[in-house]
N, C-alpha and C. Protein backbone atom coordinates (compact mmCIF):
# COMPACT_ATOMS: atom_id res chain seq x y z
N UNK A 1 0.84 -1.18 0.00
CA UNK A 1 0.00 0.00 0.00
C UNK A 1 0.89 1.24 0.00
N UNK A 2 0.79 1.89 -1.10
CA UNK A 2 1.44 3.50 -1.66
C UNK A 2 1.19 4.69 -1.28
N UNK A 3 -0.31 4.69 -1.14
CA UNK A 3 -0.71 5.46 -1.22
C UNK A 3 -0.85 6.09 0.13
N UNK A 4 -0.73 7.31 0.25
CA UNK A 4 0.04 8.21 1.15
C UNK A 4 -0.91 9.52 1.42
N UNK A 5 -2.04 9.43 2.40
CA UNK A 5 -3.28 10.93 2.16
C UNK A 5 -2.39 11.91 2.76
N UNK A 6 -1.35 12.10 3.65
CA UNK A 6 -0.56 12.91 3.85
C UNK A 6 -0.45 14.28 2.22
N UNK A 7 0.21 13.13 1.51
CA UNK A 7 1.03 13.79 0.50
C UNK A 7 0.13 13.33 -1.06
N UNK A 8 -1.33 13.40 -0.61
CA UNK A 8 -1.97 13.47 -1.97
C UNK A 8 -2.10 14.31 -2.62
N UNK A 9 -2.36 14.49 -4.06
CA UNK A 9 -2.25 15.49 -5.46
C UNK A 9 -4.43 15.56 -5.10
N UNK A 10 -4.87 15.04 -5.00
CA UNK A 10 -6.44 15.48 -4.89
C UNK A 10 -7.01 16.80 -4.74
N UNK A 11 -7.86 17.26 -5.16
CA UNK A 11 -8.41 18.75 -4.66
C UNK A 11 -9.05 18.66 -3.74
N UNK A 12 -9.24 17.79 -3.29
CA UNK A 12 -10.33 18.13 -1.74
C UNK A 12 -9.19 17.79 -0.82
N UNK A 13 -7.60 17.60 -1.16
CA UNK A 13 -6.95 17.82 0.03
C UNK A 13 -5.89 18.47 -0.06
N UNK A 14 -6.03 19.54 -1.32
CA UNK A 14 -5.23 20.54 -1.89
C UNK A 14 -5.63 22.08 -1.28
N UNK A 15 -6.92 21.70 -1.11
CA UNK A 15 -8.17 22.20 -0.82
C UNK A 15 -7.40 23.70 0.97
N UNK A 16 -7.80 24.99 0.75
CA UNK A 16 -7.18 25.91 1.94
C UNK A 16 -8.10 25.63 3.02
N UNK A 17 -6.92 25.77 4.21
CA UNK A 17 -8.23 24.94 5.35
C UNK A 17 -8.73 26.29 6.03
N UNK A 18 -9.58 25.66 6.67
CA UNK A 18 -10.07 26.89 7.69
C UNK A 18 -9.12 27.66 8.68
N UNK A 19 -9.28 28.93 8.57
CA UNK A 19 -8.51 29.72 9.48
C UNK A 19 -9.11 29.91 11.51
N UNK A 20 -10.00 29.12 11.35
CA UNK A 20 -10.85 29.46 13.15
C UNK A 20 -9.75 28.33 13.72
N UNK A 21 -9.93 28.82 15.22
CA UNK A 21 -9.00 28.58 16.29
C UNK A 21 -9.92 27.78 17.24
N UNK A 22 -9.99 26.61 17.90
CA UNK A 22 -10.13 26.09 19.35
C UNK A 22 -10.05 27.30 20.87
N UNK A 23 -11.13 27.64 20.85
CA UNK A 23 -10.73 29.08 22.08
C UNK A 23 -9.97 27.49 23.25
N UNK A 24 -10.43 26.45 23.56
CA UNK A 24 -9.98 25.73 24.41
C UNK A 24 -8.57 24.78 23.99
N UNK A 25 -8.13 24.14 22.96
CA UNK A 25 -6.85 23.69 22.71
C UNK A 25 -5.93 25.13 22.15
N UNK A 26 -6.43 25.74 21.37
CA UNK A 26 -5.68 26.87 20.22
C UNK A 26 -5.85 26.49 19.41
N UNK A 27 -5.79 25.08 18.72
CA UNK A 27 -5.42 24.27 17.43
C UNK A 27 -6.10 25.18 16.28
N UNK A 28 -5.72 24.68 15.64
CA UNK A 28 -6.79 25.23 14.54
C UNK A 28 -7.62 24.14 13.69
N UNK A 29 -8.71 24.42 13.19
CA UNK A 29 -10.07 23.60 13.21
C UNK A 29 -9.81 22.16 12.16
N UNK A 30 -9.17 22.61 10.76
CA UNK A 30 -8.13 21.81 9.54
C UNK A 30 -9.21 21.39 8.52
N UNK A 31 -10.54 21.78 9.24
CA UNK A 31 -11.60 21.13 7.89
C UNK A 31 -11.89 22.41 6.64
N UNK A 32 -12.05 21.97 5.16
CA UNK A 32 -11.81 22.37 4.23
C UNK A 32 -12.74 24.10 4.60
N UNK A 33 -12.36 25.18 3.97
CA UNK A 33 -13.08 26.27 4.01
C UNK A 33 -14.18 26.61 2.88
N UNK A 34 -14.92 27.00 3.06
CA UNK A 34 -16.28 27.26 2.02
C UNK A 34 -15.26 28.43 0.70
N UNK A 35 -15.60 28.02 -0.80
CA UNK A 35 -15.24 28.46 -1.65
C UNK A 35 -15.59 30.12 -1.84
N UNK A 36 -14.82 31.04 -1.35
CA UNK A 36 -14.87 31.91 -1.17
C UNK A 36 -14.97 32.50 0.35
N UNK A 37 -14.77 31.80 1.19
CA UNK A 37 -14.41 32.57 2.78
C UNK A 37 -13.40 31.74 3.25
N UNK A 38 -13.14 32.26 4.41
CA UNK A 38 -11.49 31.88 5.31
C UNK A 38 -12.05 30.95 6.10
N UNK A 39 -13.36 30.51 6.68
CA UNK A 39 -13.94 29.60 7.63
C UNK A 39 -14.55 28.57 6.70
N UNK A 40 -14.75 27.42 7.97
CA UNK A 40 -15.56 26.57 7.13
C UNK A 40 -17.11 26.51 7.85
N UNK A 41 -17.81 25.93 7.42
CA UNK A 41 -19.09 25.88 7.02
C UNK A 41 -19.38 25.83 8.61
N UNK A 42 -19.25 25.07 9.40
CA UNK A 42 -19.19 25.07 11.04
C UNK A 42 -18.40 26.45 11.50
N UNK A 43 -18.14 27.70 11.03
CA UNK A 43 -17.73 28.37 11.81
C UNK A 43 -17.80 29.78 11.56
N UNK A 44 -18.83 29.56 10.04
CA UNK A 44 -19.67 31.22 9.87
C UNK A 44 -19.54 31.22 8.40
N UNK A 45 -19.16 30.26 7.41
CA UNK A 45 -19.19 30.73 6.36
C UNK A 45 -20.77 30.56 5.75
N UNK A 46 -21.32 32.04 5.07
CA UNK A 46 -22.42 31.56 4.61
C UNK A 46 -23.71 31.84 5.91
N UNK A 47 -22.90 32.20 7.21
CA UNK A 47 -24.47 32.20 8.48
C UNK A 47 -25.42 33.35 8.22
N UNK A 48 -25.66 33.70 9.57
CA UNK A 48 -26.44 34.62 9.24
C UNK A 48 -27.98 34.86 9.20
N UNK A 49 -28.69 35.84 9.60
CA UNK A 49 -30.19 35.63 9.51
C UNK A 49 -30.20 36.56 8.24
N UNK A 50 -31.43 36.35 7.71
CA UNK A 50 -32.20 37.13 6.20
C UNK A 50 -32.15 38.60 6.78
N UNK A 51 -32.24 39.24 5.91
CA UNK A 51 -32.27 40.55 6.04
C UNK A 51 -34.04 40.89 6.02
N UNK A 52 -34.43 41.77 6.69
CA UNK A 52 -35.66 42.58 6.64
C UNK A 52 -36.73 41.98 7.52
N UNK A 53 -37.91 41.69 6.09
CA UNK A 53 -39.15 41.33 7.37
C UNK A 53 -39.12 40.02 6.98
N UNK A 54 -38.15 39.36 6.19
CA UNK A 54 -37.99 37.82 6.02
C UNK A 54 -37.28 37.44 7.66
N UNK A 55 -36.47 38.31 8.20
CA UNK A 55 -35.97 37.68 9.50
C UNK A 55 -36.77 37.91 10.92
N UNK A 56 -37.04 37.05 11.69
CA UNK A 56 -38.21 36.88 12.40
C UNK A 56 -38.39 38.10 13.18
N UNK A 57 -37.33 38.60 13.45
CA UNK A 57 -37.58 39.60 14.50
C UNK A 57 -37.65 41.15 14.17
N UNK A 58 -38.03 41.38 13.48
CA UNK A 58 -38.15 42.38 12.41
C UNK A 58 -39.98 42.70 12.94
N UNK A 59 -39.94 44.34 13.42
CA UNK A 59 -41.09 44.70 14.36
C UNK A 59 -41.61 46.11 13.37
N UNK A 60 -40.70 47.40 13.53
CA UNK A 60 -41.10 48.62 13.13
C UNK A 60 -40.13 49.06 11.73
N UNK A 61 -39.05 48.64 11.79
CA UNK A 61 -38.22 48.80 10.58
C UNK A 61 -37.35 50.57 11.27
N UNK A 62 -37.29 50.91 12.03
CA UNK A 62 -36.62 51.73 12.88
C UNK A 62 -35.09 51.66 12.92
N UNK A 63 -34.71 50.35 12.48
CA UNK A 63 -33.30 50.32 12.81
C UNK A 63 -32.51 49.64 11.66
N UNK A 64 -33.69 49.77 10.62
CA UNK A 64 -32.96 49.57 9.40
C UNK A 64 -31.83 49.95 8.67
N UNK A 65 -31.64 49.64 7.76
CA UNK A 65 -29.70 50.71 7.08
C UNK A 65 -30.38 51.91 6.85
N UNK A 66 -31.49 52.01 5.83
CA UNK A 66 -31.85 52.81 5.56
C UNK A 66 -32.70 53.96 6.49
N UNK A 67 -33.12 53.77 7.40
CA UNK A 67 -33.03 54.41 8.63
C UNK A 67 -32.03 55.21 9.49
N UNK A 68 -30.88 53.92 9.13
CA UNK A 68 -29.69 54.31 10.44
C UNK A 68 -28.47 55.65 9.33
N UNK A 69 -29.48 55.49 8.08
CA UNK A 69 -28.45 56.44 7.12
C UNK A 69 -29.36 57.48 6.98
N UNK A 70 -30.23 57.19 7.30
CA UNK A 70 -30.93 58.93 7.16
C UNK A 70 -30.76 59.89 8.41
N UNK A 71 -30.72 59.04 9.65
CA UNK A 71 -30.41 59.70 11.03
C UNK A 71 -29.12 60.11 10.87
N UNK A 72 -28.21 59.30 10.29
CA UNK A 72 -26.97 59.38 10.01
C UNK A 72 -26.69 60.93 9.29
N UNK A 73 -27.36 61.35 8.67
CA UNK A 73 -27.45 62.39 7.65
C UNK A 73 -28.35 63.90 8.17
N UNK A 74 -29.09 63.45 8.97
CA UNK A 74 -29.78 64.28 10.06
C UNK A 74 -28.74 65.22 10.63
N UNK A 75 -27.96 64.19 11.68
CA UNK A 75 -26.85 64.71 12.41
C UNK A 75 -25.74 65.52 11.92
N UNK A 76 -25.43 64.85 10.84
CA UNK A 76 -24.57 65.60 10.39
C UNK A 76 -24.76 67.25 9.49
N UNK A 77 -25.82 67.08 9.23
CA UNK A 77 -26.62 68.66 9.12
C UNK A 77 -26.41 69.46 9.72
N UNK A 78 -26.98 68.62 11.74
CA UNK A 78 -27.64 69.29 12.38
C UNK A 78 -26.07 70.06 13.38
N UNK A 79 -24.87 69.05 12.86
CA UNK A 79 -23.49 69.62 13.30
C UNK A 79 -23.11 70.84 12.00
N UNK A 80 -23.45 70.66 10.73
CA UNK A 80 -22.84 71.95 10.44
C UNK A 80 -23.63 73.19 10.91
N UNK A 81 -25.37 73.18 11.17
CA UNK A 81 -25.93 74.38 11.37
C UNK A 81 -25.41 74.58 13.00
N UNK A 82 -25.31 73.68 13.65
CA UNK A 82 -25.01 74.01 15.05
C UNK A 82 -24.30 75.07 15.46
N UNK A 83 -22.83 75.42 14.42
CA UNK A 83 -22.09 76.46 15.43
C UNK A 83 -22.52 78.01 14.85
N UNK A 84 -23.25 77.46 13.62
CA UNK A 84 -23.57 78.92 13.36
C UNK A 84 -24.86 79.61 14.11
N UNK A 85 -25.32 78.93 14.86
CA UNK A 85 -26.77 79.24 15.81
C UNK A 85 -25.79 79.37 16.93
N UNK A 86 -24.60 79.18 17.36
CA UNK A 86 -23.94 79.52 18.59
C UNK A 86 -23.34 80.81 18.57
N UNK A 87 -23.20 81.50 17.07
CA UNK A 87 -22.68 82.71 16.58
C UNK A 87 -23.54 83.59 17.27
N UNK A 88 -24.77 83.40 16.92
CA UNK A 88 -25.97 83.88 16.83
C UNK A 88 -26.77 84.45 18.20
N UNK A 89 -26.48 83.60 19.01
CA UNK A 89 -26.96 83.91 20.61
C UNK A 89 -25.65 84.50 21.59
């Protein structure tokens, strides 16, 4: 017997492994990473809940992007008119 999985030519063991760590040994995890991220499938590649009112907890829409960029844009208004109303009094 030759054959040697150490030092095989195969793509699934050519294959870049996952970069996550053991918080309890250190080791690192060695199973293959999802095609296009640094983790593998057990350690966030691909997680995640749905975005909007597809994800369960989704109530008033208050804290949406598009929300958190209009407040976002508020403020920053409300800092350039600010010092010129401090001129003023």
């Amino acid at each position: 017997m030759t054959a040697n999985p150490v030092q095989s030519t195969l793509a699934m063991h050519q294959s870049p492994r996952c970069t996550a760590h053991s918080k309890r040994t250190g080791k690192p995890c060695g199973s293959p990473a999802v095609r296009g991220w640094a983790v593998c499938r057990m350690h966030g590649a691909r997680g995640g809940a749905p975005k909007g009112e597809r994800n369960g907890a989704y109530r008033h829409g208050g804290y949406t992007q598009e929300a958190l960029a209009a407040s976002q844009y508020v403020r920053a208004l409300v800092k350039l008119v600010k010092p010129s109303l401090d001129e003023i009094a």
